[in-house]
Protein backbone atom coordinates (compact mmCIF):
# COMPACT_ATOMS: atom_id res chain seq x y z
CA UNK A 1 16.78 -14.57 -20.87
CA UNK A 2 17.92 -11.27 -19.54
CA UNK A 3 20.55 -10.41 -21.69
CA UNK A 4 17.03 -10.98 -24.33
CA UNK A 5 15.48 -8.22 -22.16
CA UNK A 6 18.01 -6.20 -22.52
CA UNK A 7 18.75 -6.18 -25.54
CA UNK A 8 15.62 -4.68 -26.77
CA UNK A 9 13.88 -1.57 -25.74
CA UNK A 10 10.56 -1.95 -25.33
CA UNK A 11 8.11 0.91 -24.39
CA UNK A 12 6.36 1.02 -20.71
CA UNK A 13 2.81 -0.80 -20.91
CA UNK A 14 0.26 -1.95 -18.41
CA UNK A 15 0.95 -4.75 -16.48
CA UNK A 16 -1.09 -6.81 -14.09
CA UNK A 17 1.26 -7.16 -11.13
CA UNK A 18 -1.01 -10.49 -9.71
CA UNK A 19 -1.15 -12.21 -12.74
CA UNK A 20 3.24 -11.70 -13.41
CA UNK A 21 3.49 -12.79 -9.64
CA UNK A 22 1.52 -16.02 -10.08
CA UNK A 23 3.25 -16.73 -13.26
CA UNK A 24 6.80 -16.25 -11.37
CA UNK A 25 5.39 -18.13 -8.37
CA UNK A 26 3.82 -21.13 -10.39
CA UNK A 27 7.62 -21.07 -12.48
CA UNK A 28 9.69 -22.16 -9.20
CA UNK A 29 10.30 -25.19 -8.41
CA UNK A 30 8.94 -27.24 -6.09
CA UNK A 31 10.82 -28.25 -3.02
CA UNK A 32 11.42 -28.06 0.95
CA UNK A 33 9.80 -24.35 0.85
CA UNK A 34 5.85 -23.57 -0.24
CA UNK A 35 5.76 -20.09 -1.84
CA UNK A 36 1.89 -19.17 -1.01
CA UNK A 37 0.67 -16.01 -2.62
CA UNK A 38 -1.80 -13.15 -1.00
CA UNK A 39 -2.78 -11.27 -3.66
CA UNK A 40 -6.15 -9.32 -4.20
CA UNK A 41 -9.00 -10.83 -6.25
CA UNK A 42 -8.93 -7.71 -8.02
CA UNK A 43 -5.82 -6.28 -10.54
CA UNK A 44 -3.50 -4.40 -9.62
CA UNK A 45 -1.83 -2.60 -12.97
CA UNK A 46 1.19 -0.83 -13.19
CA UNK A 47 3.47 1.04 -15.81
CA UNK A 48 6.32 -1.23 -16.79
CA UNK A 49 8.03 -4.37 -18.73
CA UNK A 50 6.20 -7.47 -18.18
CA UNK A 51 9.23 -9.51 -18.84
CA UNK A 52 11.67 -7.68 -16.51
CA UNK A 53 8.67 -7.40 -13.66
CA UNK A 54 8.46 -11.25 -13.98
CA UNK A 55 12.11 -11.80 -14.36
CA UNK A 56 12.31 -9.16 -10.86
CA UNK A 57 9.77 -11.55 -9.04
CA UNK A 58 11.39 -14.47 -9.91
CA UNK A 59 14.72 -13.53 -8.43
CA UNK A 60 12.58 -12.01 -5.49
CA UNK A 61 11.15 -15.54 -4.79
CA UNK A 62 14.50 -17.26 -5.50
CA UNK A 63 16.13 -15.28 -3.00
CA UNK A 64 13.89 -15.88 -0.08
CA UNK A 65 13.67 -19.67 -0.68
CA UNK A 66 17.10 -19.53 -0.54
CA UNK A 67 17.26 -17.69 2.67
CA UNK A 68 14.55 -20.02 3.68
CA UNK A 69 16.84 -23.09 3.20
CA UNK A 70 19.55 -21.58 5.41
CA UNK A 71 17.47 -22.20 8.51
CA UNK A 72 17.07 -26.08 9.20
CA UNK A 73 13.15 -26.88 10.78
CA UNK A 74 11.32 -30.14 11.09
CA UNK A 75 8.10 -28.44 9.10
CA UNK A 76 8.06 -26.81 6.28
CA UNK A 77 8.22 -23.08 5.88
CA UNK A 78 6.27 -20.63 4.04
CA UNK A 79 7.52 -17.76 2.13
CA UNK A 80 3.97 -15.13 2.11
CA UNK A 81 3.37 -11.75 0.36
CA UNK A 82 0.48 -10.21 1.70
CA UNK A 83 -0.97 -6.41 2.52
């Protein structure tokens, strides 16, 4: 999928950074780890790629579930974005 990205040069456009975080959240898997998102109710737009922005919060969330799983617990834990 990146090497798609990359491949073609698309110009900047506005982007809803909420709605490409839930869409990156909602894409991982389920597992030992709950990924609960803090977001505001209202949109928060920014200049950009929507596909690399997703693609960048996916590995974000990959990473710290990851991370996550290197630390053994009896509960579950949480991985939380908020402001």
């Amino acid at each position: 999928m990146r090497l798609y990205a990359k491949r073609e040069r698309r110009e900047p456009v506005a982007v809803d950074l909420c709605a490409t975080l839930e869409a990156a959240a909602s894409a991982q898997k389920k597992g030992a780890v709950a990924v609960r998102l803090l977001i505001p109710a209202k949109p928060v737009h920014v200049s950009g790629d929507p596909l690399e922005l997703e693609l960048l919060f996916l590995n974000l969330i990959k990473n710290a579930v990851e991370a996550c799983l290197l630390y053994t617990s009896p509960s579950p834990r949480d991985v939380e974005e908020s402001r």
